[in-house]
Protein backbone atom coordinates (compact mmCIF):
# COMPACT_ATOMS: atom_id res chain seq x y z
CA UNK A 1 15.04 7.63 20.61
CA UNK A 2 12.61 5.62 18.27
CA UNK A 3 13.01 6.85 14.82
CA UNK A 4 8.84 7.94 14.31
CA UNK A 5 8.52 9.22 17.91
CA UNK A 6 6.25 11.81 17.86
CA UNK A 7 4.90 11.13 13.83
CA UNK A 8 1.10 10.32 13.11
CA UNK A 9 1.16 7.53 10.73
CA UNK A 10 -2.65 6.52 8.29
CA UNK A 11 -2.22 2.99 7.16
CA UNK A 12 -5.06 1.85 4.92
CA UNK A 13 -5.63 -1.83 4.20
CA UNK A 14 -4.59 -1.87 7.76
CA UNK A 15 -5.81 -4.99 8.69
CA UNK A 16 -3.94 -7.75 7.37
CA UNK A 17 -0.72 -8.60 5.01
CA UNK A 18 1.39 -5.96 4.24
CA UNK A 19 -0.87 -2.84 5.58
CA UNK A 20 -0.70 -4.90 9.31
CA UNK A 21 2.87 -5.44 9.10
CA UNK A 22 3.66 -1.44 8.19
CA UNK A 23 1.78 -0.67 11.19
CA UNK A 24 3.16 -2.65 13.61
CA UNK A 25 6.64 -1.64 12.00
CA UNK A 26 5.57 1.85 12.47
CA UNK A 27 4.33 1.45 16.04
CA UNK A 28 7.51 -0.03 17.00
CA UNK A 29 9.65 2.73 15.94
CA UNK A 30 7.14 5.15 18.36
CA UNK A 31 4.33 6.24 16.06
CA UNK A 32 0.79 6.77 16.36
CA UNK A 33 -1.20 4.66 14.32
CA UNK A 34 -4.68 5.20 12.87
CA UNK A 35 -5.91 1.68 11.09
CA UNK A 36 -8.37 1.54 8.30
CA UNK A 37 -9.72 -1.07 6.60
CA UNK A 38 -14.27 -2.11 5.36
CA UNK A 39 -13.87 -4.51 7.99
CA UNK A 40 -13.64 -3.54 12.02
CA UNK A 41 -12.65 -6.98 13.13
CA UNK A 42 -9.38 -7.37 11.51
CA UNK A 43 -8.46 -3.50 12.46
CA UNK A 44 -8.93 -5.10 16.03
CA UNK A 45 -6.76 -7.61 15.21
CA UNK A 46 -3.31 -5.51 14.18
CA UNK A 47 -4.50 -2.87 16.71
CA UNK A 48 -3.96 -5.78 19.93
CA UNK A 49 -0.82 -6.85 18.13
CA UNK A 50 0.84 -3.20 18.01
CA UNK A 51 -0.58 -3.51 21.62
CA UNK A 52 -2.96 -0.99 21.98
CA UNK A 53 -2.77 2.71 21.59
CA UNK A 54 -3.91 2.42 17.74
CA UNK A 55 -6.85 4.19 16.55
CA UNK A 56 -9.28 2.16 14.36
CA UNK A 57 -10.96 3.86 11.80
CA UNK A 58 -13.38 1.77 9.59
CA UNK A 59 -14.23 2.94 6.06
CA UNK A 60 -14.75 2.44 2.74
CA UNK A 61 -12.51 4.80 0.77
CA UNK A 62 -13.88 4.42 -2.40
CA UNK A 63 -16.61 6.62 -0.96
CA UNK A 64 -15.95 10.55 -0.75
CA UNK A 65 -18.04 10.91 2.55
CA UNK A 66 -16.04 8.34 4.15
CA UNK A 67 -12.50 9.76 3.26
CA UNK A 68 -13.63 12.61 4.70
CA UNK A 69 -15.14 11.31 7.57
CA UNK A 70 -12.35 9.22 8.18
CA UNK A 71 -9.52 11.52 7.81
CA UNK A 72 -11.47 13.79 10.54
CA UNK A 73 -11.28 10.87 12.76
CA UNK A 74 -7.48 10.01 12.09
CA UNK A 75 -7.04 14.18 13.04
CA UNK A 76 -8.67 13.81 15.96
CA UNK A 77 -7.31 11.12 17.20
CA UNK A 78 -3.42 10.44 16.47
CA UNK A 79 -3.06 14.12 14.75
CA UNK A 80 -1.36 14.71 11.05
CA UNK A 81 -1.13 12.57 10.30
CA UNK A 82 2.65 13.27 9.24
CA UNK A 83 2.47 9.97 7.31
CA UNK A 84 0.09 8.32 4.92
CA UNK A 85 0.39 4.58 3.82
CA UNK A 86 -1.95 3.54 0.98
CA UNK A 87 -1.78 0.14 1.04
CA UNK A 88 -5.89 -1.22 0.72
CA UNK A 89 -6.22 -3.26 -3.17
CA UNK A 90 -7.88 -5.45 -4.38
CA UNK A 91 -8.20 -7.96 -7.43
CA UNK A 92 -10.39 -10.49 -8.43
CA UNK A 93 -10.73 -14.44 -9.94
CA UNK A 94 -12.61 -13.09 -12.97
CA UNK A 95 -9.80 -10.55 -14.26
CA UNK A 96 -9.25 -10.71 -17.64
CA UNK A 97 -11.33 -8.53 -20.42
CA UNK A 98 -13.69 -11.40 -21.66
CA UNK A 99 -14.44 -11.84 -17.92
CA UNK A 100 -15.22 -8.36 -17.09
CA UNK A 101 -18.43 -7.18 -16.00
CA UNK A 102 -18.96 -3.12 -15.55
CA UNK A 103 -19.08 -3.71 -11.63
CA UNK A 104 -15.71 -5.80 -11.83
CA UNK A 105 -14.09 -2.30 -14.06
CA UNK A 106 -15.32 -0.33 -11.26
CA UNK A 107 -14.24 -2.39 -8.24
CA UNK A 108 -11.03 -2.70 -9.59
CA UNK A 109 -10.21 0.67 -10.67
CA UNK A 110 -12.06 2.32 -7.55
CA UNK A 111 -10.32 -0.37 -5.19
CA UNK A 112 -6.69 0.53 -6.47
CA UNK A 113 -6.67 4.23 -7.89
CA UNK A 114 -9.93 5.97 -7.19
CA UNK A 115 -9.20 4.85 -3.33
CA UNK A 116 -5.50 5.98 -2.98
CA UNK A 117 -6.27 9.06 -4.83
CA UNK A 118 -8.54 10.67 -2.69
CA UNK A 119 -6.86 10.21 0.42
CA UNK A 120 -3.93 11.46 -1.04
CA UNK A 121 -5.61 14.39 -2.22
CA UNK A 122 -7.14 14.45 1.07
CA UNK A 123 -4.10 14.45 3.31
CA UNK A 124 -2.04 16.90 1.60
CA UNK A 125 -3.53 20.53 2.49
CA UNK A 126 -2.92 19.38 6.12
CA UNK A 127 0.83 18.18 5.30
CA UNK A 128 1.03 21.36 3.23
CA UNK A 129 -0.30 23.61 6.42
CA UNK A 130 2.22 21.42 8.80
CA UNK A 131 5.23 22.37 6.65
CA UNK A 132 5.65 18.68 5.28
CA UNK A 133 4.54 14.98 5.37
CA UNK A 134 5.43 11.44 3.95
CA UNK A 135 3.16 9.19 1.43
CA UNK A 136 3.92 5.60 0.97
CA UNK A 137 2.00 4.03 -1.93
CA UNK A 138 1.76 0.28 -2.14
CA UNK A 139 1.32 -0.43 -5.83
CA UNK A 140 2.70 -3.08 -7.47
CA UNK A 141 5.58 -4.63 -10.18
CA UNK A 142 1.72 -4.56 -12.23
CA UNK A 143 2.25 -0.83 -12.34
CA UNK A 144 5.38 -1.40 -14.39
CA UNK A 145 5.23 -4.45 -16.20
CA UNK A 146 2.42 -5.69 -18.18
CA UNK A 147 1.53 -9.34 -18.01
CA UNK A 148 -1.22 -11.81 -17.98
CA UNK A 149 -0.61 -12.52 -14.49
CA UNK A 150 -2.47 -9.55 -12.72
CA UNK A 151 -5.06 -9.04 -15.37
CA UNK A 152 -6.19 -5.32 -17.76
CA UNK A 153 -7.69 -3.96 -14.40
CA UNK A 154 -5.38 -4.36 -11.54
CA UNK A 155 -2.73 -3.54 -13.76
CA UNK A 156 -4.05 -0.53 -15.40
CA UNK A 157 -5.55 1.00 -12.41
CA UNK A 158 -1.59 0.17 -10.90
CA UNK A 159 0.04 2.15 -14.09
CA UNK A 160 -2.28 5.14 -12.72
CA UNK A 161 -1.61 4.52 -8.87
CA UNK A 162 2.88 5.31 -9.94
CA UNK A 163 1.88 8.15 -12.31
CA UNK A 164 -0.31 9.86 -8.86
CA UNK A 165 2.99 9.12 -6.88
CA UNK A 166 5.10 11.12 -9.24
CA UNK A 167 2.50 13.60 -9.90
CA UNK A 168 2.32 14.14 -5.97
CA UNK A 169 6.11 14.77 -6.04
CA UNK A 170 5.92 17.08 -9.24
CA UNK A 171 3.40 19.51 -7.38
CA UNK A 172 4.50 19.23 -3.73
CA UNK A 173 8.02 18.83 -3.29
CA UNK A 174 7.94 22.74 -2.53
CA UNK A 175 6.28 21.69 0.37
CA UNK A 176 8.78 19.43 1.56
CA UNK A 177 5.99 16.85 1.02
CA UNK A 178 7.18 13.38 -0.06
CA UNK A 179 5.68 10.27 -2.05
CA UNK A 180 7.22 6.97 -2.50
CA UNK A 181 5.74 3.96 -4.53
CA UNK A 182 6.70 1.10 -3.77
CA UNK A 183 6.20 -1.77 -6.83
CA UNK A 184 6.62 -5.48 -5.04
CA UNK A 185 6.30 -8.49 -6.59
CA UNK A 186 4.41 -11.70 -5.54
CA UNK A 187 3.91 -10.98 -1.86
CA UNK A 188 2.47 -13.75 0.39
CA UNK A 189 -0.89 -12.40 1.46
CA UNK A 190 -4.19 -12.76 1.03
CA UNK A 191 -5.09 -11.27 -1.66
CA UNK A 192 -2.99 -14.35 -3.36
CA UNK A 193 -6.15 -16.05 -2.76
CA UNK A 194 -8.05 -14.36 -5.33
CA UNK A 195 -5.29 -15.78 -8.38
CA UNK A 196 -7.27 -17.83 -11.04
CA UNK A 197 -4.12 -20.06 -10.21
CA UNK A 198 -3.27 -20.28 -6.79
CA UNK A 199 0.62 -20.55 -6.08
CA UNK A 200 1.55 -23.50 -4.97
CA UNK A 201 2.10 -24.19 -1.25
CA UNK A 202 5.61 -25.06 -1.75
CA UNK A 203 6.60 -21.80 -3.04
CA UNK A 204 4.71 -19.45 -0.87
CA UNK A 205 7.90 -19.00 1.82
CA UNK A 206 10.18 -18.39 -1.56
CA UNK A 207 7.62 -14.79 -2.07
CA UNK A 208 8.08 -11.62 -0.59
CA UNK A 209 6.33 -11.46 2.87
CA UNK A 210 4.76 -8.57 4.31
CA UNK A 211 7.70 -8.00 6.56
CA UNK A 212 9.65 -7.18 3.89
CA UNK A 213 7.38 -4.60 2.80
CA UNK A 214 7.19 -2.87 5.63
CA UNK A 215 10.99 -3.07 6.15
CA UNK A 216 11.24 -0.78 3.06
CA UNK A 217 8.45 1.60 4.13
CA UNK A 218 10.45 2.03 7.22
CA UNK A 219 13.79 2.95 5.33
CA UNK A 220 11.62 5.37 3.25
CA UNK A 221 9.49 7.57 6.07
CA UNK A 222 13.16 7.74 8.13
CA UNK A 223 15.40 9.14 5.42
CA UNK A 224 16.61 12.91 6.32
CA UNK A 225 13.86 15.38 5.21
CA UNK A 226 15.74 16.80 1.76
CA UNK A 227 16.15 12.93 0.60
CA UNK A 228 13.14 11.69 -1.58
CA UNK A 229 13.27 8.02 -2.73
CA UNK A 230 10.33 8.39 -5.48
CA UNK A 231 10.13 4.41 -6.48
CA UNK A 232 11.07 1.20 -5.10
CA UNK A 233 11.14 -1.98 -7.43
CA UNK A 234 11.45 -5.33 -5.05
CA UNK A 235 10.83 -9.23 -6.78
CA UNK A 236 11.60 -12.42 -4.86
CA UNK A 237 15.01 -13.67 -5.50
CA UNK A 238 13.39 -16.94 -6.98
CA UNK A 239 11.16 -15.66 -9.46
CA UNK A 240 8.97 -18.70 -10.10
CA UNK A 241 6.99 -17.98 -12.93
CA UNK A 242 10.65 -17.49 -14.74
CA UNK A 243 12.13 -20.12 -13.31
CA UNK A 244 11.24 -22.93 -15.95
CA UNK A 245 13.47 -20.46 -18.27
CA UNK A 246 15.99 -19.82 -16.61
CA UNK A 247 16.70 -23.77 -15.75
CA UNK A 248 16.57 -24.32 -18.97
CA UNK A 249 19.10 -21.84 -19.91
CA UNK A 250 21.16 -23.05 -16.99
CA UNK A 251 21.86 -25.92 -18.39
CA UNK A 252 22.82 -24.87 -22.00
């Protein structure tokens, strides 16, 4: 038997990088699939890959009414869902303080906290009701480092997105209810595009990819119901922006 036959599975940012490859993981192992993403076109796109049977559900979940609205639709359609992924981000060129507009603060912390928050929050008197249910958070190594590299935003808003994650666990564990974060490192996706410095072509197959990613999420939603991994850390083996370093130590 497939190992999420008969589980509902909510994967936001569902239509590209990591959120795509989750859901096709997820598919594959027999779940039912709701996609959401601002953009129907892409949601198209994973949904023929997982070849068909996936429910798309457009929205922007920075937006109250649209959680809502969206979360009915994911209920009516696939059930649960048993399983929420919140993978949708976002970061920008312009991300460091002297570059900061009010708009830029609000994208950025509405984009990466405000969003996974309230369909957390959302999900969890239906787990709570069903007698249990999974959340996988997509955060990042930015929500346990600090560094130039991601910028004040992203990586504040990702210090808040872990402490939600633990707070879920703190509150709901009673109810068998279970949140994972998972903190990668460089991934190859798009949202690589957005670096003030892009990474160099050469380097892009040493990252993470998004299969990797959803390898993990896979591991965590299977475990046996009274296991609860809370945090996963994951960096590419070659960590390039270290590298120059570490040669250099090499050869001492």
């Amino acid at each position: 038997m497939k190992r999420l036959a008969g589980k509902s599975a909510w994967v936001t940012g569902g239509g590209s990088g990591i959120g795509r490859a989750i859901a096709i993981a997820f598919a594959a192992e027999g779940a039912k699939v709701a996609l959401t993403g601002r953009r129907t076109g892409p949601l198209e796109e994973t949904a023929a890959m997982i070849g068909g049977g996936a429910s798309i559900v457009p929205a922007d979940l920075t937006d109250q009414a649209q959680v809502a609205a969206a979360l009915a639709k994911v209920e009516a359609t696939i059930g649960g869902p048993d399983i929420l992924v919140n993978n949708a981000g976002v970061n920008l060129p312009k991300r460091y303080l002297h570059q900061l507009t009010p708009e830029a603060i609000h994208a950025l912390v509405d984009g990466n906290l405000t969003a996974p928050f309230m369909t957390s929050v959302a999900v969890l008197p239906g787990m709570r009701a069903r007698g249990g249910g999974h959340l996988v958070q997509i955060a990042s190594m930015a929500g346990k480092n600090i560094s130039f590299l991601s910028g004040p935003g992203y990586t504040a808003a990702k210090h808040g997105f872990v402490a939600l994650s633990q707070a879920i666990n703190q509150e709901n564990g009673i109810h068998n209810i279970r949140s994972c974060c998972i903190c990668p490192g460089e991934v190859a996706t798009d949202i690589l595009k957005n670096r003030p410095e892009p990474v160099p072509a050469e380097e892009i197959e040493r990252l993470l990819q998004p299969e990797d990613i959803a390898a993990m999420a896979l591991f965590v939603v299977t475990m046996p119901a009274r296991a609860n991994i809370t945090e996963m850390l994951v960096t590419p083996t070659y960590m390039r922006l270290l590298a120059p370093q570490a040669k250099k130590i090499a050869a001492m």
